[in-house]
N, C-alpha and C. Protein backbone atom coordinates (compact mmCIF):
# COMPACT_ATOMS: atom_id res chain seq x y z
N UNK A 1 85.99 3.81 137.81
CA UNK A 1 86.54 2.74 138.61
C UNK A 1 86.24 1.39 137.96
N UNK A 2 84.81 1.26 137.34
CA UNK A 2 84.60 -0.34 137.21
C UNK A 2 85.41 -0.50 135.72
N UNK A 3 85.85 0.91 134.32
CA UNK A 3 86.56 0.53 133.96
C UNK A 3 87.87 -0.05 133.93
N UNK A 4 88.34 0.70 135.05
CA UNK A 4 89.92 -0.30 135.00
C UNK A 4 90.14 -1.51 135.94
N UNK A 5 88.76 -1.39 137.01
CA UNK A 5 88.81 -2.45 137.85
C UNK A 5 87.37 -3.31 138.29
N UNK A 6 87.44 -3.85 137.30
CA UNK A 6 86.00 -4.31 136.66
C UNK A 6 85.74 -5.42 138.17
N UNK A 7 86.69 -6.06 138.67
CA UNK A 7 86.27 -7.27 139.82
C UNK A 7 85.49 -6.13 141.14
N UNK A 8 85.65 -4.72 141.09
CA UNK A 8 85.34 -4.29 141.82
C UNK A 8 83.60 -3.45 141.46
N UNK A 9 83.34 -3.67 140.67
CA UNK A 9 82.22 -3.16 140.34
C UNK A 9 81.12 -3.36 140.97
N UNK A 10 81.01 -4.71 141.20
CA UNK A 10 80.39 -5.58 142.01
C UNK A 10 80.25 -5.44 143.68
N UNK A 11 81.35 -4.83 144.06
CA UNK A 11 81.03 -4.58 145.78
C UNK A 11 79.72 -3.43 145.61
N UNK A 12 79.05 -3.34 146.63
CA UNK A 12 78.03 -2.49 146.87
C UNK A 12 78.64 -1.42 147.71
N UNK A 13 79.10 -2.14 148.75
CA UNK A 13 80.04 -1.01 149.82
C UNK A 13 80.87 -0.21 149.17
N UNK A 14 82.18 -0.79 147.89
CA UNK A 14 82.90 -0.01 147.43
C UNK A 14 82.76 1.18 146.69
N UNK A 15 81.14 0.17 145.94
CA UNK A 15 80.35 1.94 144.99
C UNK A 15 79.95 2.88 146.17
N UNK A 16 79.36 2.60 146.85
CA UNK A 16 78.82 3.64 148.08
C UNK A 16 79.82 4.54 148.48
N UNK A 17 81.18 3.78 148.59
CA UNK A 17 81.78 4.77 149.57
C UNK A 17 82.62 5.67 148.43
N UNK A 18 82.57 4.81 147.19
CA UNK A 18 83.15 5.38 146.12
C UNK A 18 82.84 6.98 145.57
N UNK A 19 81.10 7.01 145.73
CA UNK A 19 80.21 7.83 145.50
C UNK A 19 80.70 8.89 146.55
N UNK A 20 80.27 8.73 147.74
CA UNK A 20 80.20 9.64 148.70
C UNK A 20 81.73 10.41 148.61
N UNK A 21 82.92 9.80 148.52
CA UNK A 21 84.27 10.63 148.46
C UNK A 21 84.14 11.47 146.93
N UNK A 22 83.26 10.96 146.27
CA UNK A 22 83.37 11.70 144.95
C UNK A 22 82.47 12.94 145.57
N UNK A 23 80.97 12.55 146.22
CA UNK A 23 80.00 14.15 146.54
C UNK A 23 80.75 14.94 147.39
N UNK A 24 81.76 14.01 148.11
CA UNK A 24 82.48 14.91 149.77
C UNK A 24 83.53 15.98 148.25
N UNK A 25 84.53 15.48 147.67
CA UNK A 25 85.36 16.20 147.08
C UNK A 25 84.54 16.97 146.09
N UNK A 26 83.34 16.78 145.76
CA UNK A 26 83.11 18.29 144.53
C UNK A 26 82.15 19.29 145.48
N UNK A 27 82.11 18.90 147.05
CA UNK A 27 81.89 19.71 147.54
C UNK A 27 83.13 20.68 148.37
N UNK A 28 83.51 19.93 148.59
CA UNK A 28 85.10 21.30 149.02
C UNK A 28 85.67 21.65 148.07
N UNK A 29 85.80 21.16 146.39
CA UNK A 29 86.15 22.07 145.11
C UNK A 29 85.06 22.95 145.17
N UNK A 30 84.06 23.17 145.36
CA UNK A 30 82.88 23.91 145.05
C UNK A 30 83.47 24.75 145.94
N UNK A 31 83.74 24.89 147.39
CA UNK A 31 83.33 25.59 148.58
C UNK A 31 84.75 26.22 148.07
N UNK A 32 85.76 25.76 147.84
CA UNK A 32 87.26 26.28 147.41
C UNK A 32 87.03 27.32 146.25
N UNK A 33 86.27 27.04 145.17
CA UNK A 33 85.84 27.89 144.37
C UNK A 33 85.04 29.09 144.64
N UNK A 34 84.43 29.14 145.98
CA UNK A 34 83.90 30.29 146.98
C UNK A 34 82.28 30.32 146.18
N UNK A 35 82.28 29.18 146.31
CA UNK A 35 80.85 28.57 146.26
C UNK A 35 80.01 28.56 147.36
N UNK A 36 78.72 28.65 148.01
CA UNK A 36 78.25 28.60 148.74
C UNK A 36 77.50 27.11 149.03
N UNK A 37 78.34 26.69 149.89
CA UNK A 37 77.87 24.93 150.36
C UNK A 37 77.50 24.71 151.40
N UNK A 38 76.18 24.45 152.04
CA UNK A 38 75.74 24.23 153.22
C UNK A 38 76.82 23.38 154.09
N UNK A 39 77.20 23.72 155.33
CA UNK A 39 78.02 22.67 155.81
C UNK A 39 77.63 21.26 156.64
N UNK A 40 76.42 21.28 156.45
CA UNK A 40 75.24 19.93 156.72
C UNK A 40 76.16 18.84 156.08
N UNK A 41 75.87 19.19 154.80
CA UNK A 41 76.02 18.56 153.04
C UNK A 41 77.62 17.63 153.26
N UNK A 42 78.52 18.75 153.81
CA UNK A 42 79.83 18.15 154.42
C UNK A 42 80.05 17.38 155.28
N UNK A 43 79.49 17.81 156.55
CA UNK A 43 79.26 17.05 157.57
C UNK A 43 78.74 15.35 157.28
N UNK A 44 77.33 15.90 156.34
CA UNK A 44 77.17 14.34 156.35
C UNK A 44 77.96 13.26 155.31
N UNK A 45 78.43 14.15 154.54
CA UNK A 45 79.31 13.12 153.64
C UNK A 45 80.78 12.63 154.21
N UNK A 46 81.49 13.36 155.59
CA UNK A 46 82.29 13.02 155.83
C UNK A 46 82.15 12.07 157.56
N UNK A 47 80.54 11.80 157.95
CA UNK A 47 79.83 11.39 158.32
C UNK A 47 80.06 10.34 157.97
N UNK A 48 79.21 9.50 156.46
CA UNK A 48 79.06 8.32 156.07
C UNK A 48 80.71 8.22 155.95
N UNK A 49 81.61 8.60 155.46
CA UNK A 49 82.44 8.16 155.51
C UNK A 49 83.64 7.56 156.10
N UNK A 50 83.23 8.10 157.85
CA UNK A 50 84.52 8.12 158.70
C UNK A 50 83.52 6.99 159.07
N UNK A 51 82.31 6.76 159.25
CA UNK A 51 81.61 5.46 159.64
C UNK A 51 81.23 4.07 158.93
N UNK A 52 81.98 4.34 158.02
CA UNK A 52 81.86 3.01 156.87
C UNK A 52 82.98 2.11 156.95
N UNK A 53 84.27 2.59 157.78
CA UNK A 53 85.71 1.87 158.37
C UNK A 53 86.36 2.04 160.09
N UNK A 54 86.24 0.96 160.24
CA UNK A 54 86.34 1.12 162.19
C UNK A 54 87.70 1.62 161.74
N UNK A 55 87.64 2.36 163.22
CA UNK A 55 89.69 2.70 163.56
C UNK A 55 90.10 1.73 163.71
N UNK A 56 91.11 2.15 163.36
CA UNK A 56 92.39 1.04 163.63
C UNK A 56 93.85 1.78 163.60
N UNK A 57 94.64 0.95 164.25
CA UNK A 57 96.09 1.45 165.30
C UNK A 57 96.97 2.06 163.66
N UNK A 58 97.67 2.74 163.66
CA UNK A 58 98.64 3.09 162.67
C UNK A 58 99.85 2.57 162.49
N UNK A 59 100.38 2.45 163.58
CA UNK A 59 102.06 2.43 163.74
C UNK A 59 101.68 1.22 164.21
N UNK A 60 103.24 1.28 164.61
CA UNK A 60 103.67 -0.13 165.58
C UNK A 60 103.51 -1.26 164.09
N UNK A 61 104.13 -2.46 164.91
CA UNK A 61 104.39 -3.45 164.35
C UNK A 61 102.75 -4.79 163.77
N UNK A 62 101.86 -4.18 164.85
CA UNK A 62 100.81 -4.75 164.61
C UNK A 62 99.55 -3.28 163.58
N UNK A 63 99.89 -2.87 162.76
CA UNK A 63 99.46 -1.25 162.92
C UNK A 63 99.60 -1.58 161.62
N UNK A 64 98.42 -0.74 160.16
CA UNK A 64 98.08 -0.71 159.22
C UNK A 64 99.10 -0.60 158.27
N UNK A 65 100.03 0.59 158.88
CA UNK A 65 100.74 0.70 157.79
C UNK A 65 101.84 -0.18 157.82
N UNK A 66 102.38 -0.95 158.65
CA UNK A 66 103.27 -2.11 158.51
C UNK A 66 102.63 -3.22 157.97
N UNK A 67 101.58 -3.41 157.85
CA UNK A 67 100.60 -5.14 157.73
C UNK A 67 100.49 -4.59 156.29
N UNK A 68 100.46 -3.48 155.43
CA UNK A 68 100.14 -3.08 154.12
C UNK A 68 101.42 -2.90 153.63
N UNK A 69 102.41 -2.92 154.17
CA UNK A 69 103.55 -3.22 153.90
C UNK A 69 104.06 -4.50 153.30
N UNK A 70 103.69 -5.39 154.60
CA UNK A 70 103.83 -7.02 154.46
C UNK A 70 103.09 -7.24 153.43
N UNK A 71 101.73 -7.13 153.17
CA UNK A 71 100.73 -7.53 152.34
C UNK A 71 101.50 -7.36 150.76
N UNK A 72 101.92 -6.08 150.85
CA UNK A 72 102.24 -5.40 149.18
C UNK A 72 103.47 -6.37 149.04
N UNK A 73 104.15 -6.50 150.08
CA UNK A 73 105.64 -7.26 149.68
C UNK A 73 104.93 -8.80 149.21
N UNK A 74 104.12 -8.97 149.79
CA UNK A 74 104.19 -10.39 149.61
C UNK A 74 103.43 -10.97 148.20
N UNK A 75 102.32 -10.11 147.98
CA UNK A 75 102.05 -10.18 146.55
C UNK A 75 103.16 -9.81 145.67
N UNK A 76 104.03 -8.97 145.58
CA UNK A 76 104.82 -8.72 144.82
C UNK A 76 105.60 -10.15 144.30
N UNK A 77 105.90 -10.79 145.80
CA UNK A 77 106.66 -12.39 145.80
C UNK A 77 105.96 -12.77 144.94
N UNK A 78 104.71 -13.15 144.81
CA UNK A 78 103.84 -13.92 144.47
C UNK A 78 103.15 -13.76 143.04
N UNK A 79 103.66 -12.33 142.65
CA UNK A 79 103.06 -11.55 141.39
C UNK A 79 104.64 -12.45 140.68
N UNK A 80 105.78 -12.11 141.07
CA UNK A 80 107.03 -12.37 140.16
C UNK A 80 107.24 -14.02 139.51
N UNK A 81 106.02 -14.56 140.30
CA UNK A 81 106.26 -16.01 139.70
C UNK A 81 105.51 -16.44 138.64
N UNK A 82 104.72 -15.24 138.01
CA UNK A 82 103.66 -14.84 137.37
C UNK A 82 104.05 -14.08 136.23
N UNK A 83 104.88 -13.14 136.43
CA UNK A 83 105.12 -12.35 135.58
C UNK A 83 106.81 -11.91 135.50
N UNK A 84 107.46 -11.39 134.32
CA UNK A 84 108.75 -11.51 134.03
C UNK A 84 109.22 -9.78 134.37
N UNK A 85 108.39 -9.08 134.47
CA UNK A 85 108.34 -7.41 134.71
C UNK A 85 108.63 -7.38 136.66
N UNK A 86 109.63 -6.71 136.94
CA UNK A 86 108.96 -6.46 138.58
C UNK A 86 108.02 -5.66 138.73
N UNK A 87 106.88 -6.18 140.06
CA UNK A 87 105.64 -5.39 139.97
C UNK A 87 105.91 -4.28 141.03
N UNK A 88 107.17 -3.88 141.37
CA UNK A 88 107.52 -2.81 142.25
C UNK A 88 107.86 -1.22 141.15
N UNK A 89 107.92 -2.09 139.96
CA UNK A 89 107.99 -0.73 138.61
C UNK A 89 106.73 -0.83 137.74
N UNK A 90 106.26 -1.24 138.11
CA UNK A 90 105.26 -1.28 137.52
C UNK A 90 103.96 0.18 137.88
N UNK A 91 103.49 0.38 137.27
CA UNK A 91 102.47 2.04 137.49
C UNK A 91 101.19 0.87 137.85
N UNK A 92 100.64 1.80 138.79
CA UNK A 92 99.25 1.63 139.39
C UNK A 92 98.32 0.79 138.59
N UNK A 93 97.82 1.12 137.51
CA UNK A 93 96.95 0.34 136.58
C UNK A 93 97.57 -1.19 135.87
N UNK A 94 98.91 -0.88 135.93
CA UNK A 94 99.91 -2.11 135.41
C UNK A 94 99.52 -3.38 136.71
N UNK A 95 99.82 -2.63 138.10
CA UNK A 95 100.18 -3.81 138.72
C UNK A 95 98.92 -4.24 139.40
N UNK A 96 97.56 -3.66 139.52
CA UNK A 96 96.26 -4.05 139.18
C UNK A 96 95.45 -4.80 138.52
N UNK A 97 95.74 -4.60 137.06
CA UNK A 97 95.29 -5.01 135.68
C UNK A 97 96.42 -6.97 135.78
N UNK A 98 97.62 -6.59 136.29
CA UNK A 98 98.37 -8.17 136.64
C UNK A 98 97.50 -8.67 137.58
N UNK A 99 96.97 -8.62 139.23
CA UNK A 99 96.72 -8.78 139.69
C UNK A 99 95.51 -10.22 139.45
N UNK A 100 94.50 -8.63 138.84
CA UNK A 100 93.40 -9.13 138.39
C UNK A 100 93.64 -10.57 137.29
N UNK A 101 94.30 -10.20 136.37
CA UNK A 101 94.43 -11.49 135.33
C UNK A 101 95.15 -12.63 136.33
N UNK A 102 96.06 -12.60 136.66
CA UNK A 102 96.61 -13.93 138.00
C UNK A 102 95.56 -14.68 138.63
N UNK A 103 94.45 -13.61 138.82
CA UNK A 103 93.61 -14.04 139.50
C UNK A 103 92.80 -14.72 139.12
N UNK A 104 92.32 -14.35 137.78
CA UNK A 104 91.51 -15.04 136.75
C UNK A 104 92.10 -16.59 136.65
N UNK A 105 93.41 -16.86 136.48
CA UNK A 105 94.17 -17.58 135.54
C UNK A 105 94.41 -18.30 136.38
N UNK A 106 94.39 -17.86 138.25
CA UNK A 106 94.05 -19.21 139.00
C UNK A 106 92.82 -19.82 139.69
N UNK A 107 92.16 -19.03 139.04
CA UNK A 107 90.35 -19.81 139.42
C UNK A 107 90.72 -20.81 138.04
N UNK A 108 90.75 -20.53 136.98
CA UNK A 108 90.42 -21.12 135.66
C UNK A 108 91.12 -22.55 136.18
N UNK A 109 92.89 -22.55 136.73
CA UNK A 109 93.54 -23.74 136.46
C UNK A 109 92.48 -24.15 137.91
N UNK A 110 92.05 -23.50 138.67
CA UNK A 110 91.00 -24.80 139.81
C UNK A 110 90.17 -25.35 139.38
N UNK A 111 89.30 -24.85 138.32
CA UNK A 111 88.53 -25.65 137.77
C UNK A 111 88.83 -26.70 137.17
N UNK A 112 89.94 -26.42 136.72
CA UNK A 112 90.27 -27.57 135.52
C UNK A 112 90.91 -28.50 136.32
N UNK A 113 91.70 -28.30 137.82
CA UNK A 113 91.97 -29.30 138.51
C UNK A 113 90.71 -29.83 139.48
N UNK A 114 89.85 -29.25 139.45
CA UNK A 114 88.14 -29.91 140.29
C UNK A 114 87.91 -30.50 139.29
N UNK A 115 87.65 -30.76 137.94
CA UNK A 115 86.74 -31.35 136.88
C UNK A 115 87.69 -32.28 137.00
N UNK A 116 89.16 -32.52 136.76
CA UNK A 116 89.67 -33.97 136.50
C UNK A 116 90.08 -34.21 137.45
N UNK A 117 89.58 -34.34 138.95
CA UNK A 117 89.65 -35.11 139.54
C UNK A 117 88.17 -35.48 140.00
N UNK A 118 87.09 -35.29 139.20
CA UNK A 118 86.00 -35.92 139.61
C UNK A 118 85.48 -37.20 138.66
């Protein structure tokens, strides 16, 4: 993860929960492989995990998957004034790896507009 998405390396929460979906999944490959896996081991990894994000509504107009809708559309707006590629063709690591540099490239021009105006 922190190779292709290095701004994220840095959350503590994101490694944590990062970790735990990695121990939860090589424990049901294990148990799928007719492995013998305590179901404690499961329990608690899918434990920390369902408790690390409150619920929230699905549907409807006020509901996750419409607001992640809006969200993606609107960076996209906001990616195209940035870049000459649409970021709706763009593959996963492409429109990430843009993200991230945009992001870079508008802290940098704030600085340089905080320094000359002081």
């Amino acid at each position: 993860m922190a190779l292709f998405f290095p701004a994220q390396k840095d959350t503590g929460k994101a490694n944590q929960q990062f970790l735990k979906l990695k121990e939860h999944t090589a424990l049901i490959l294990a148990q799928l492989q007719g492995q013998t896996i305590e179901a404690e081991k499961i329990k608690n990894a899918e434990g920390y995990l369902l408790g690390t994000t409150k619920p929230q509504q699905f549907w409807g107009p006020d509901g996750v998957e419409a607001k992640a809708v809006v969200r993606f559309e609107d960076v996209c707006i906001n990616m195209q004034q940035h870049v000459t590629k649409d970021p709706k063709t763009m593959t996963v690591l492409e429109f990430f790896r843009t993200l991230e540099n945009i992001k870079k490239k508008v802290k940098q021009a704030e600085k340089k507009t905080r320094s000359a105006n002081r």
